[in-house]
C-alpha atoms as a PDB file:
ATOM      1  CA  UNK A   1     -70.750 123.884 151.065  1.00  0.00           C
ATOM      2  CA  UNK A   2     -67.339 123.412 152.600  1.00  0.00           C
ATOM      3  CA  UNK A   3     -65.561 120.048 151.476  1.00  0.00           C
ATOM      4  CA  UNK A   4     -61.779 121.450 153.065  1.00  0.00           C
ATOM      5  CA  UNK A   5     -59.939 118.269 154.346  1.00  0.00           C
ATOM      6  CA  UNK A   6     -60.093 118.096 158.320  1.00  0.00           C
ATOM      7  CA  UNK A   7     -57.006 117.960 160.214  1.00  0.00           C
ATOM      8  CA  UNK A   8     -55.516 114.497 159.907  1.00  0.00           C
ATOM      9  CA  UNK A   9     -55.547 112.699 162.957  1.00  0.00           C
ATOM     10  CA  UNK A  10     -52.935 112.505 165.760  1.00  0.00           C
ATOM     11  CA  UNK A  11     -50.822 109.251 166.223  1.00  0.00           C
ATOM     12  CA  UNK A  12     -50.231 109.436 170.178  1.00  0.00           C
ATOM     13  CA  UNK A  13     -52.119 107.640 172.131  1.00  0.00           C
ATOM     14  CA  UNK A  14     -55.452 108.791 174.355  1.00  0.00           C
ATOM     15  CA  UNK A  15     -55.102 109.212 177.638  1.00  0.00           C
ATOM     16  CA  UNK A  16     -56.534 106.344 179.977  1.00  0.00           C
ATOM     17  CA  UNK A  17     -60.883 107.216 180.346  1.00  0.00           C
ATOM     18  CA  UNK A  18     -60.483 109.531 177.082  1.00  0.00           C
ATOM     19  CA  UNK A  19     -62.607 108.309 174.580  1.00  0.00           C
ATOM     20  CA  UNK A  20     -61.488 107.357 170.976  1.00  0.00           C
ATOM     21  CA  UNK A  21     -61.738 109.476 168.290  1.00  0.00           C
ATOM     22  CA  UNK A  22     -64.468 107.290 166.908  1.00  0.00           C
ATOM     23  CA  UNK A  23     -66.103 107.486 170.272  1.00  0.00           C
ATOM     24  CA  UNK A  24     -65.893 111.549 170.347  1.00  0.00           C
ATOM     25  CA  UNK A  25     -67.420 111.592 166.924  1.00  0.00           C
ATOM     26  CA  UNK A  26     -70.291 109.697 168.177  1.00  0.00           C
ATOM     27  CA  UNK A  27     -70.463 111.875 171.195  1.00  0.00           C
ATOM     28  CA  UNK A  28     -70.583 114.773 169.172  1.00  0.00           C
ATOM     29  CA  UNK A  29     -73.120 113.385 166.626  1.00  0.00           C
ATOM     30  CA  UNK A  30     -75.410 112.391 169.467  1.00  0.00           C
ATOM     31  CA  UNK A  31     -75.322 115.850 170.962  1.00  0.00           C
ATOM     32  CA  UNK A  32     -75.727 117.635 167.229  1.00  0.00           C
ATOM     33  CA  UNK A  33     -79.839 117.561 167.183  1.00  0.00           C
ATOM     34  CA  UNK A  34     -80.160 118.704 163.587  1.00  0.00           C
ATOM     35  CA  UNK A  35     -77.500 115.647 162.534  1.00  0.00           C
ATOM     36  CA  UNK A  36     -80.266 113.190 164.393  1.00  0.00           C
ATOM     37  CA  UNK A  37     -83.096 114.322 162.611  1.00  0.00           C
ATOM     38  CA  UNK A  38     -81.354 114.464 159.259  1.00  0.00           C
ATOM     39  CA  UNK A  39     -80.828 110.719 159.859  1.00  0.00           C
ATOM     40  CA  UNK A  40     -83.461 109.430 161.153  1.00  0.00           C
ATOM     41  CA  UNK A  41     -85.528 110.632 157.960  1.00  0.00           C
ATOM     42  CA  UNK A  42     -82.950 109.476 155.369  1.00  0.00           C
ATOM     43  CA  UNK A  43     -83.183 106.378 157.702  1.00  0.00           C
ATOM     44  CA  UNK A  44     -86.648 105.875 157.282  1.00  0.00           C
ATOM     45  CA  UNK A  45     -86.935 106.944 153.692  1.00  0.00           C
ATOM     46  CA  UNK A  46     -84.260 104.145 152.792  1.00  0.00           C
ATOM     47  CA  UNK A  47     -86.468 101.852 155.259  1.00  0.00           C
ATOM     48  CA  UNK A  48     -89.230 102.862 153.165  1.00  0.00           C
ATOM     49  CA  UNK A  49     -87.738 102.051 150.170  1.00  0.00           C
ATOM     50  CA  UNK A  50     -86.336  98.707 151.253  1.00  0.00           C
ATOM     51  CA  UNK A  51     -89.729  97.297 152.478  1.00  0.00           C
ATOM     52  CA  UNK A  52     -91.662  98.771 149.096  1.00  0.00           C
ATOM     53  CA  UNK A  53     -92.732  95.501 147.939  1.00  0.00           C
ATOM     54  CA  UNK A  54     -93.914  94.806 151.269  1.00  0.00           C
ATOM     55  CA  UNK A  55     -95.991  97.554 152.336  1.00  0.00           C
ATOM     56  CA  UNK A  56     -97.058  99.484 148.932  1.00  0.00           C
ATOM     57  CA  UNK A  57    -100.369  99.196 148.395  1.00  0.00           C
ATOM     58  CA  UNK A  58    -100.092  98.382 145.170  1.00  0.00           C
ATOM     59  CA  UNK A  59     -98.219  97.450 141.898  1.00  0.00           C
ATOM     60  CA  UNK A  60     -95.698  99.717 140.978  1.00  0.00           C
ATOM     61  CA  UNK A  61     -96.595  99.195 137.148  1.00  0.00           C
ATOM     62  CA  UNK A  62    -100.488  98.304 137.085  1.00  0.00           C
ATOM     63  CA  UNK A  63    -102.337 101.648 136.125  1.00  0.00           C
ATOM     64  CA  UNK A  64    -105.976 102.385 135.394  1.00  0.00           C
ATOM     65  CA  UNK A  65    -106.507 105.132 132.340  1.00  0.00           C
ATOM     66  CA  UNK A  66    -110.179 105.928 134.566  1.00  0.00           C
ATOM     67  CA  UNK A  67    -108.112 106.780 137.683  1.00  0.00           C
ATOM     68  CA  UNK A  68    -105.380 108.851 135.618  1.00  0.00           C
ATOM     69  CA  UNK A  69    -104.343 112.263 137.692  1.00  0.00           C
ATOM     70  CA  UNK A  70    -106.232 111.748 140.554  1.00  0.00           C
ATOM     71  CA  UNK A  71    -105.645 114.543 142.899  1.00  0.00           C
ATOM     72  CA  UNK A  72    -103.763 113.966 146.100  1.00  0.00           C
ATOM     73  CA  UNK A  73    -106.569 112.846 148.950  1.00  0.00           C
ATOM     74  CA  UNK A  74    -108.131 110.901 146.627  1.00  0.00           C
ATOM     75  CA  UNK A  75    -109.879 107.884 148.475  1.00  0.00           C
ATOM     76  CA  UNK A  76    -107.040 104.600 148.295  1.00  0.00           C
ATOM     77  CA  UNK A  77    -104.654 106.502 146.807  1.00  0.00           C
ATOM     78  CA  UNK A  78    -104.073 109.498 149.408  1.00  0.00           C
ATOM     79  CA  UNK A  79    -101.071 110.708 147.157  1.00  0.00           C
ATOM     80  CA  UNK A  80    -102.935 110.325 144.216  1.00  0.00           C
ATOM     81  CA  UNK A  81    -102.166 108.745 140.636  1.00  0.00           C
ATOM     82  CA  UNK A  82     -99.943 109.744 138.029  1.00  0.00           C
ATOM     83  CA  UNK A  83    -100.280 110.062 133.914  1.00  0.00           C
ATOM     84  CA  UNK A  84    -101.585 106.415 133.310  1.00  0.00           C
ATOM     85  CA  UNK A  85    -103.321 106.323 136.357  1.00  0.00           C
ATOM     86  CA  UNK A  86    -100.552 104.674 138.524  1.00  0.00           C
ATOM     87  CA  UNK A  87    -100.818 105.117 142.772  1.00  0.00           C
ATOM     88  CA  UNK A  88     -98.442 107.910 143.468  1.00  0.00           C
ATOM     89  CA  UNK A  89     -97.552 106.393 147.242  1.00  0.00           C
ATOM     90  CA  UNK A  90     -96.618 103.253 145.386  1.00  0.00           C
ATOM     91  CA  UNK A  91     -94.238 104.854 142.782  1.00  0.00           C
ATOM     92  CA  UNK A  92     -92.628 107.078 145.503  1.00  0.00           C
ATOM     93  CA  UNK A  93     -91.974 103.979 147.373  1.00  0.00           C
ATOM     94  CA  UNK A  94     -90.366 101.668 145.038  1.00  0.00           C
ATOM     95  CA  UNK A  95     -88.701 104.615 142.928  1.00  0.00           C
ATOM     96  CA  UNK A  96     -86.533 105.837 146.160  1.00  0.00           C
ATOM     97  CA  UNK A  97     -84.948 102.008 146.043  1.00  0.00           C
ATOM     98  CA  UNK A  98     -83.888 102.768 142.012  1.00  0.00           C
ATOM     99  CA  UNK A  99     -82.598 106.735 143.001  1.00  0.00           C
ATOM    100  CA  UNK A 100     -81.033 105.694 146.086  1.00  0.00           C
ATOM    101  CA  UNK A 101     -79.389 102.964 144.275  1.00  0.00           C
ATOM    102  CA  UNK A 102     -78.427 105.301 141.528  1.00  0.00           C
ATOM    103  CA  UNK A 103     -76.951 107.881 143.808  1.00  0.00           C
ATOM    104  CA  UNK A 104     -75.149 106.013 146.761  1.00  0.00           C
ATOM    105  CA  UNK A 105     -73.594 102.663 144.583  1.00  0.00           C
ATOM    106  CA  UNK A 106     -71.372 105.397 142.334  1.00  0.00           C
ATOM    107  CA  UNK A 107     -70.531 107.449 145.307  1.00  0.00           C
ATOM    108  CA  UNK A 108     -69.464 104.028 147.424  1.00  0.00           C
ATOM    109  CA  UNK A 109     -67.793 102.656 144.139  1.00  0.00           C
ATOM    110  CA  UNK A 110     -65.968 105.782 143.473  1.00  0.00           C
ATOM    111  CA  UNK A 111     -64.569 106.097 147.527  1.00  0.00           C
ATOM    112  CA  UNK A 112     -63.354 102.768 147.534  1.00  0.00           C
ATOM    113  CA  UNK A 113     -61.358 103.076 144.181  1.00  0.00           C
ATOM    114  CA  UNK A 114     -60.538 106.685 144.358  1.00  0.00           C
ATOM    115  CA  UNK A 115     -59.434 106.143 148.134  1.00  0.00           C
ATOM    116  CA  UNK A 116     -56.972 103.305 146.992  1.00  0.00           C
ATOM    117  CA  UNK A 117     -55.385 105.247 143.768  1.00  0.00           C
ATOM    118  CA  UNK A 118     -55.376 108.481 146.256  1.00  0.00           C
ATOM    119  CA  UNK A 119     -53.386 106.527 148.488  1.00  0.00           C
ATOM    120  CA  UNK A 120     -50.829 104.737 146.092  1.00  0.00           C
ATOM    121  CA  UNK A 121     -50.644 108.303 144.263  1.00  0.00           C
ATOM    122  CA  UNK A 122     -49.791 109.915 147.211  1.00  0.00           C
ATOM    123  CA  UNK A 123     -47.426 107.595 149.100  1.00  0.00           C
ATOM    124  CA  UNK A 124     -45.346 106.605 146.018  1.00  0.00           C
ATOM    125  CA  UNK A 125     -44.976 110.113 144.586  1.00  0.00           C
ATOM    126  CA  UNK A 126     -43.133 110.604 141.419  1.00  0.00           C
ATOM    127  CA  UNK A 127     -44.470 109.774 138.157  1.00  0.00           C
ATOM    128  CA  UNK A 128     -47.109 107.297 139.514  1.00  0.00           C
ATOM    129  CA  UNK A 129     -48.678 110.943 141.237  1.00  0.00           C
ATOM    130  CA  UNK A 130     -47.961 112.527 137.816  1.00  0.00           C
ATOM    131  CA  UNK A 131     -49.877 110.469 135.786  1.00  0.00           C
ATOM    132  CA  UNK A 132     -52.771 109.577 138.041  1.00  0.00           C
ATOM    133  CA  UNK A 133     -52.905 113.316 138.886  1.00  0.00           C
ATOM    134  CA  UNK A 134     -52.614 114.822 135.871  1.00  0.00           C
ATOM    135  CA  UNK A 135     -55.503 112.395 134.205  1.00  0.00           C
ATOM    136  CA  UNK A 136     -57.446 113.352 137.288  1.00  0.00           C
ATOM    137  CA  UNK A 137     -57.281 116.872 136.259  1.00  0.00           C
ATOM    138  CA  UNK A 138     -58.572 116.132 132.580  1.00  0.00           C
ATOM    139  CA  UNK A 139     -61.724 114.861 133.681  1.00  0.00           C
ATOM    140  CA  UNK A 140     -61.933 118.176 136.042  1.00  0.00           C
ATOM    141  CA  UNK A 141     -61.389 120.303 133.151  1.00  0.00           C
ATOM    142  CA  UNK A 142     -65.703 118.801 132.634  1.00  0.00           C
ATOM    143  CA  UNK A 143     -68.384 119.889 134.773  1.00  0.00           C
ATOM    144  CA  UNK A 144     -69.956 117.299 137.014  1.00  0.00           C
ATOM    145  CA  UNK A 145     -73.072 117.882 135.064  1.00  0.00           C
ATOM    146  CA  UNK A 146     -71.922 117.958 131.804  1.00  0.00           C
ATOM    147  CA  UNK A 147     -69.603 114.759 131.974  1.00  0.00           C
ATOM    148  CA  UNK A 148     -71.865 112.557 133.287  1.00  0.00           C
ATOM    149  CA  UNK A 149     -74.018 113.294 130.381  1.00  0.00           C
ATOM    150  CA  UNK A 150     -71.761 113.006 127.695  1.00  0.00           C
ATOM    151  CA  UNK A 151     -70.494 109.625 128.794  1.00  0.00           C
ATOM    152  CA  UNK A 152     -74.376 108.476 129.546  1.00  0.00           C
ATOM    153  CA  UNK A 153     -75.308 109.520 126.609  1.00  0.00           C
ATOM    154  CA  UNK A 154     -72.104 107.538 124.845  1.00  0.00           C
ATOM    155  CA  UNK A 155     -72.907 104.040 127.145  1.00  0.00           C
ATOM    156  CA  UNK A 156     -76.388 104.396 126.143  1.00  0.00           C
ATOM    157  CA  UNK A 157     -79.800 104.597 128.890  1.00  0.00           C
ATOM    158  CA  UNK A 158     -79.819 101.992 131.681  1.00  0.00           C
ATOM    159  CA  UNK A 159     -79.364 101.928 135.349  1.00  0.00           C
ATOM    160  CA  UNK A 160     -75.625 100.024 134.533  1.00  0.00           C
ATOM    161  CA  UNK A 161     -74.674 103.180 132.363  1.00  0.00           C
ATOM    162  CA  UNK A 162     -75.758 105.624 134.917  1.00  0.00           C
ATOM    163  CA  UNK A 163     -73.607 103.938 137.875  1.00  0.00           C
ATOM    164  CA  UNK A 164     -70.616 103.750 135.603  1.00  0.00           C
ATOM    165  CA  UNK A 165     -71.248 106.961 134.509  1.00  0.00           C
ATOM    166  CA  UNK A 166     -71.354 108.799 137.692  1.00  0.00           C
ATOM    167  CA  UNK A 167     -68.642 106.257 139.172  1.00  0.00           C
ATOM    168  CA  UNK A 168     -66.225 108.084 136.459  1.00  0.00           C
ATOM    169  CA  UNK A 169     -67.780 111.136 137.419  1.00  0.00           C
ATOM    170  CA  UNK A 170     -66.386 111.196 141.085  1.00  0.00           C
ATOM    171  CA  UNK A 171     -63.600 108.922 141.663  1.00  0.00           C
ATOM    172  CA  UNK A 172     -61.096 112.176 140.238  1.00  0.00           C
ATOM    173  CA  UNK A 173     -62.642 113.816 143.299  1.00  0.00           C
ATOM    174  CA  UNK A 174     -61.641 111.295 145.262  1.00  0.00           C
ATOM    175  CA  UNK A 175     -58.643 110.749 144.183  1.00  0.00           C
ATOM    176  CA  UNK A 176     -57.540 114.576 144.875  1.00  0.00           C
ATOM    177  CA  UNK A 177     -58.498 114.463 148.302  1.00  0.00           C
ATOM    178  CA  UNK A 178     -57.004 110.847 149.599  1.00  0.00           C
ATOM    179  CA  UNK A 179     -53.811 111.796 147.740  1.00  0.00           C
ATOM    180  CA  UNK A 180     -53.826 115.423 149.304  1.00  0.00           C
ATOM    181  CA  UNK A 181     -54.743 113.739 152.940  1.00  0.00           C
ATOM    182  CA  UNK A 182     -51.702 110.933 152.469  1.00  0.00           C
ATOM    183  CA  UNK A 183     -49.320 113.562 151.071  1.00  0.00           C
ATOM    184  CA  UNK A 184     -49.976 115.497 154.489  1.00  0.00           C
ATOM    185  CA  UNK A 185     -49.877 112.539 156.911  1.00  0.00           C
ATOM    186  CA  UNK A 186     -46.567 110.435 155.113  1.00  0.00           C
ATOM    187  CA  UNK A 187     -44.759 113.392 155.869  1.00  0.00           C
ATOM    188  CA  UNK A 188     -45.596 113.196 159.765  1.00  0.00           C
ATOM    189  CA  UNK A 189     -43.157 111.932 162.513  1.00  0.00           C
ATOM    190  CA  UNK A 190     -44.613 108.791 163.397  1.00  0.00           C
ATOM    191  CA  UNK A 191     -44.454 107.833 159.663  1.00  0.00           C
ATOM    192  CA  UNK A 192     -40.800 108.266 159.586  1.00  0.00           C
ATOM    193  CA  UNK A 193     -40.201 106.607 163.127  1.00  0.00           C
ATOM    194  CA  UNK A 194     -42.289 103.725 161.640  1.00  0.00           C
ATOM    195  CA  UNK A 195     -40.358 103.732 158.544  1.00  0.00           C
ATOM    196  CA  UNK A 196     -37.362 104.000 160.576  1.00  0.00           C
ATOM    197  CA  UNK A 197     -38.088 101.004 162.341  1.00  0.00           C
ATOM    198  CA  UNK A 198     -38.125  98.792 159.430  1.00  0.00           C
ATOM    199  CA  UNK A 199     -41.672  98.798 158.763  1.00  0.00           C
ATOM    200  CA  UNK A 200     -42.677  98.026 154.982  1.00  0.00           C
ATOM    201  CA  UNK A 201     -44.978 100.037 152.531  1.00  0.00           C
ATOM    202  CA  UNK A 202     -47.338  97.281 152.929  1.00  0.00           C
ATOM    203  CA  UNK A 203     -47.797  98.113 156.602  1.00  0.00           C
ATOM    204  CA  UNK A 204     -47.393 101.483 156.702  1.00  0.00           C
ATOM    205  CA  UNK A 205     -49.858 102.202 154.356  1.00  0.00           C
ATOM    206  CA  UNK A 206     -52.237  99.711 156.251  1.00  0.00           C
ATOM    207  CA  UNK A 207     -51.391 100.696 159.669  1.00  0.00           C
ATOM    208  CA  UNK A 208     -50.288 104.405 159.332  1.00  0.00           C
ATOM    209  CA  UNK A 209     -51.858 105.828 156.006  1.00  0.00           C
ATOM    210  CA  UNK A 210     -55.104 104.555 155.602  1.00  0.00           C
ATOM    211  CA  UNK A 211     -56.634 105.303 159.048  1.00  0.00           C
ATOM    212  CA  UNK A 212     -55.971 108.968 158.874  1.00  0.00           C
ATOM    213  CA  UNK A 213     -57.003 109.545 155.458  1.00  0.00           C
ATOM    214  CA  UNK A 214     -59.980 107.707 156.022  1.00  0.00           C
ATOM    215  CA  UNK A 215     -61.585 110.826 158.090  1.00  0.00           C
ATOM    216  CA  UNK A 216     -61.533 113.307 155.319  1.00  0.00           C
ATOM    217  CA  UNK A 217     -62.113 110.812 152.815  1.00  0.00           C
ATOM    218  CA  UNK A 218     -65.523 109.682 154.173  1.00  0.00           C
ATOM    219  CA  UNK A 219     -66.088 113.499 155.234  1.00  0.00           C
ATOM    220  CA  UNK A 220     -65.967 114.623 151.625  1.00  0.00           C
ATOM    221  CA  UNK A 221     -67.209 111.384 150.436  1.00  0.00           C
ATOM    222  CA  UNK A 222     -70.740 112.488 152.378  1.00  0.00           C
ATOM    223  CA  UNK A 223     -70.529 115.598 151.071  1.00  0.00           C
ATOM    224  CA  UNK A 224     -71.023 114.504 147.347  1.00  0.00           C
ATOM    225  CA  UNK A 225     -73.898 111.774 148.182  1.00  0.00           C
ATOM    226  CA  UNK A 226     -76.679 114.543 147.571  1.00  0.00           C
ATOM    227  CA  UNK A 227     -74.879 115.326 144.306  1.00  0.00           C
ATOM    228  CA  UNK A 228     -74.808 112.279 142.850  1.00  0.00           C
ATOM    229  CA  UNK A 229     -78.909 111.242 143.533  1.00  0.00           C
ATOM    230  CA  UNK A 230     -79.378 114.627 141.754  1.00  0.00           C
ATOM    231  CA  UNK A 231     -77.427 114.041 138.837  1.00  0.00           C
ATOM    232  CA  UNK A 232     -78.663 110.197 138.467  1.00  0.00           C
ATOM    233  CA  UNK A 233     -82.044 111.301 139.067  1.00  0.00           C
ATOM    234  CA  UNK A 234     -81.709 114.521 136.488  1.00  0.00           C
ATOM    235  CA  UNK A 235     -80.240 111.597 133.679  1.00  0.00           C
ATOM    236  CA  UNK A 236     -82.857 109.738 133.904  1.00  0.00           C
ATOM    237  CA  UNK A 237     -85.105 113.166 133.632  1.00  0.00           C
ATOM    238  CA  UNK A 238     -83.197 113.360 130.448  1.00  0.00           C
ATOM    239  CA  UNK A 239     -83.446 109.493 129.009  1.00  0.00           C
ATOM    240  CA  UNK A 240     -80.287 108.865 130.102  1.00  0.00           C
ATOM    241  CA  UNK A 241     -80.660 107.217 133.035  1.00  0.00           C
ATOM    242  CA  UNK A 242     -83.383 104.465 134.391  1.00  0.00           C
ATOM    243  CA  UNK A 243     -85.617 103.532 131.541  1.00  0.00           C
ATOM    244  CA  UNK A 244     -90.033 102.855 131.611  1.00  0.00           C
ATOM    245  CA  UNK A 245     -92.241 101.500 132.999  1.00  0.00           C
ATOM    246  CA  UNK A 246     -89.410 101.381 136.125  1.00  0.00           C
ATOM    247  CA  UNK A 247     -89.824 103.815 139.203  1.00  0.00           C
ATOM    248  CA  UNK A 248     -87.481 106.427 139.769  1.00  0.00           C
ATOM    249  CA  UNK A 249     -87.969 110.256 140.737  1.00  0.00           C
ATOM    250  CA  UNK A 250     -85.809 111.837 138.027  1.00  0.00           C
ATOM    251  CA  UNK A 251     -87.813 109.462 135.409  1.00  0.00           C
ATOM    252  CA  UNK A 252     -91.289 110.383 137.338  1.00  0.00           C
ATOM    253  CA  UNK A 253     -90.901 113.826 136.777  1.00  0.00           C
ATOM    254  CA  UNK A 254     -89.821 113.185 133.147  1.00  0.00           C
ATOM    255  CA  UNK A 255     -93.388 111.622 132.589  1.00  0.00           C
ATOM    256  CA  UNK A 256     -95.027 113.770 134.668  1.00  0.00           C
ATOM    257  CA  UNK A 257     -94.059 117.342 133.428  1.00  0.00           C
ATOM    258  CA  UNK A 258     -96.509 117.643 131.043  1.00  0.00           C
ATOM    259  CA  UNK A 259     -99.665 117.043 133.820  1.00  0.00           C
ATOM    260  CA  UNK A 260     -98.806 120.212 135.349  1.00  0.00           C
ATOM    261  CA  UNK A 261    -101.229 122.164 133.794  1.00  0.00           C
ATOM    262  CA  UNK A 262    -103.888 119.993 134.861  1.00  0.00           C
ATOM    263  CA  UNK A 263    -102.397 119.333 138.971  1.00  0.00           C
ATOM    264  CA  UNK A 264     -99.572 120.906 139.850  1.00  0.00           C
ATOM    265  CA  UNK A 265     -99.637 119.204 142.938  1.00  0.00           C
ATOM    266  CA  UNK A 266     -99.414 115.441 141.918  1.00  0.00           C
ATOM    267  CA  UNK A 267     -96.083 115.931 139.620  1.00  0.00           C
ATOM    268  CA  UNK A 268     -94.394 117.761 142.189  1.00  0.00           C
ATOM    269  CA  UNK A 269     -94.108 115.272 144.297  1.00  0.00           C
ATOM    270  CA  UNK A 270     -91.154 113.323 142.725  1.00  0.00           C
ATOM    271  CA  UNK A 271     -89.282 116.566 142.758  1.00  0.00           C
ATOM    272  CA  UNK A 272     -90.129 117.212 146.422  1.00  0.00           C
ATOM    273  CA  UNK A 273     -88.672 113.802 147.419  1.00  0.00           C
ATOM    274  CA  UNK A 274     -85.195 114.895 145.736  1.00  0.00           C
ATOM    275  CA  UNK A 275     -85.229 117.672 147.520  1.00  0.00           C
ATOM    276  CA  UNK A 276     -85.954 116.019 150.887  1.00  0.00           C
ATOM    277  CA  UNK A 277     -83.404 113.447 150.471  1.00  0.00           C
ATOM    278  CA  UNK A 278     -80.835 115.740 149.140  1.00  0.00           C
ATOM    279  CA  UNK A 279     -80.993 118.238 151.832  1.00  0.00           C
ATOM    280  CA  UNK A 280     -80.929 115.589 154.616  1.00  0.00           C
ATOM    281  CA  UNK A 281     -78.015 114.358 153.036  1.00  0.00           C
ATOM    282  CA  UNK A 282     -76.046 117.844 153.013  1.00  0.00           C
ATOM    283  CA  UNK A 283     -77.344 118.399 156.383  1.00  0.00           C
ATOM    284  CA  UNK A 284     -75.858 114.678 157.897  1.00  0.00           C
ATOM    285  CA  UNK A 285     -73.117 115.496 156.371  1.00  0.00           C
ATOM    286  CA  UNK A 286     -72.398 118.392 157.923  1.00  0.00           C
ATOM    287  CA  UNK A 287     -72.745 116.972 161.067  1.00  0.00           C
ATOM    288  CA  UNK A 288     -70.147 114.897 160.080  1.00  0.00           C
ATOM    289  CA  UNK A 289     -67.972 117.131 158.968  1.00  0.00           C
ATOM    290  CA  UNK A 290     -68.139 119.161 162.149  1.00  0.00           C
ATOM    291  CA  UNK A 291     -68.177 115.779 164.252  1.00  0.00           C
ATOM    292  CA  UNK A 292     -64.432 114.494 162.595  1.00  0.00           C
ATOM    293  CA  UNK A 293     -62.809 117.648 162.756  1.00  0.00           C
ATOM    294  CA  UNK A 294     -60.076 117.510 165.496  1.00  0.00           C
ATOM    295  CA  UNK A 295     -59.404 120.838 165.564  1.00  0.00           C
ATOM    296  CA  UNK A 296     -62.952 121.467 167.170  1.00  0.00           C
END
């Protein structure tokens, strides 16, 4: 998948009737049909998740051993039951709220950190982009995979660890692409008239900098959401992440892997749900992508 940083955006004004850029990138997203359906599913598997308590049919935690691997169809529990004889529907519901959670808080951590130090790194120049630069480039000398589970595994299991974890993970990312997108834009003619004017870092930064690396920022930004639920949900696959008797996908396949042999069908399911969410996020944000570029 494509993560290149979109043109940054143009300082001179719209004509009168022309709509904003934020306006043209909703026009575009309304007209992109594939965009629309890719939200409105992740929209109503996060209001699935939201309402859990509220409309699962039952406890998340409260099993039966008679029930245990009840095939899917089974009557009052239609996706059937798990290992310890858990309702599937339930655990589905209320573990999207942990692997969402998991995989969007690091990502929105991350984008509001890395976006700030991209910034500062980029405007300032010198030996403040040296160092934050060159540290960024240690932790990319580690694969995504790889680093977040050597630092999980350092923190310790828990759904804290894992958002710290991945947090660390991505902000270098970041950081790369706000500094590249402010590097570009400070070097722009408005920037100089505005700096020319008497204009301080303070405002230029707010008023000049920010808005036009906010574009590819968020662009990339939605490109690594799908990422990081994979990765949160594969720690807690491994014991790194979200720890029994709570719900979450990754940890639902953990417990699940051995039923295989006796229903394929029933441990799948966790694994299907990544895959649903994941792709709707790649998908969304390719829509996105397309939608904020202004050379289109």
């Amino acid at each position: 998948m494509s993560t290149a940083t979109p043109a940054v955006l143009s300082a001179a004004p719209a004509p009168r009737g022309a709509l904003s850029y934020w306006g043209l990138v909703g026009h575009r997203l309304a007209r992109d049909p594939v965009t629309l359906i890719a939200g409105a599913l992740l929209g109503a598997i996060v209001l699935g998740a939201v309402l859990a308590p509220v409309i699962a049919p039952y406890d998340p935690v409260d099993g039966s051993i008679r029930l245990r691997l009840s095939p899917i169809g089974t009557t009052g529990h239609p996706l059937g039951t798990d290992e310890q004889g858990r309702d599937m529907l339930t655990r589905l519901l209320f573990g999207g709220r942990m692997t969402l959670l998991a995989g969007i808080t690091p990502i929105a951590v991350a984008c509001l950190l890395g976006g700030l130090l991209g910034v500062l790194a980029g405007y300032l120049g010198g030996l403040v982009n040296t160092v934050v630069m060159r540290v960024c480039d240690i932790f990319y000398a580690f694969p995504a995979v790889l680093l977040a589970i050597a630092i999980s595994g350092a923190l310790g299991p828990g759904l804290t660890n894992t958002l710290i974890s991945l947090s660390v993970v991505f902000l270098p990312r970041i950081i790369r692409v706000a500094e590249a997108a402010t590097v570009q834009t400070k070097s722009l003619e408005y920037v100089a008239a505005a700096r020319a004017s008497g204009a301080g870092s303070a405002a230029i930064v707010r008023y000049h900098l920010v808005p036009n690396v906010l574009a590819p920022v968020l662009v990339f930004t939605s490109t690594q959401v799908s990422l990081s639920i994979i990765l949160a949900a594969g720690l807690s696959f491994l014991g790194l992440g979200v720890t029994p008797p709570a719900a979450e996908w990754g940890l639902m396949l953990n417990t699940l892997r051995q039923s295989i042999y006796v229903d394929p069908w029933v441990p799948a399911l966790p694994g299907v749900a990544i895959f649903i969410v994941s792709m709707a996020f790649n998908l969304l944000s390719d829509g996105l992508r397309d939608a904020m570029d202004t050379r289109g």
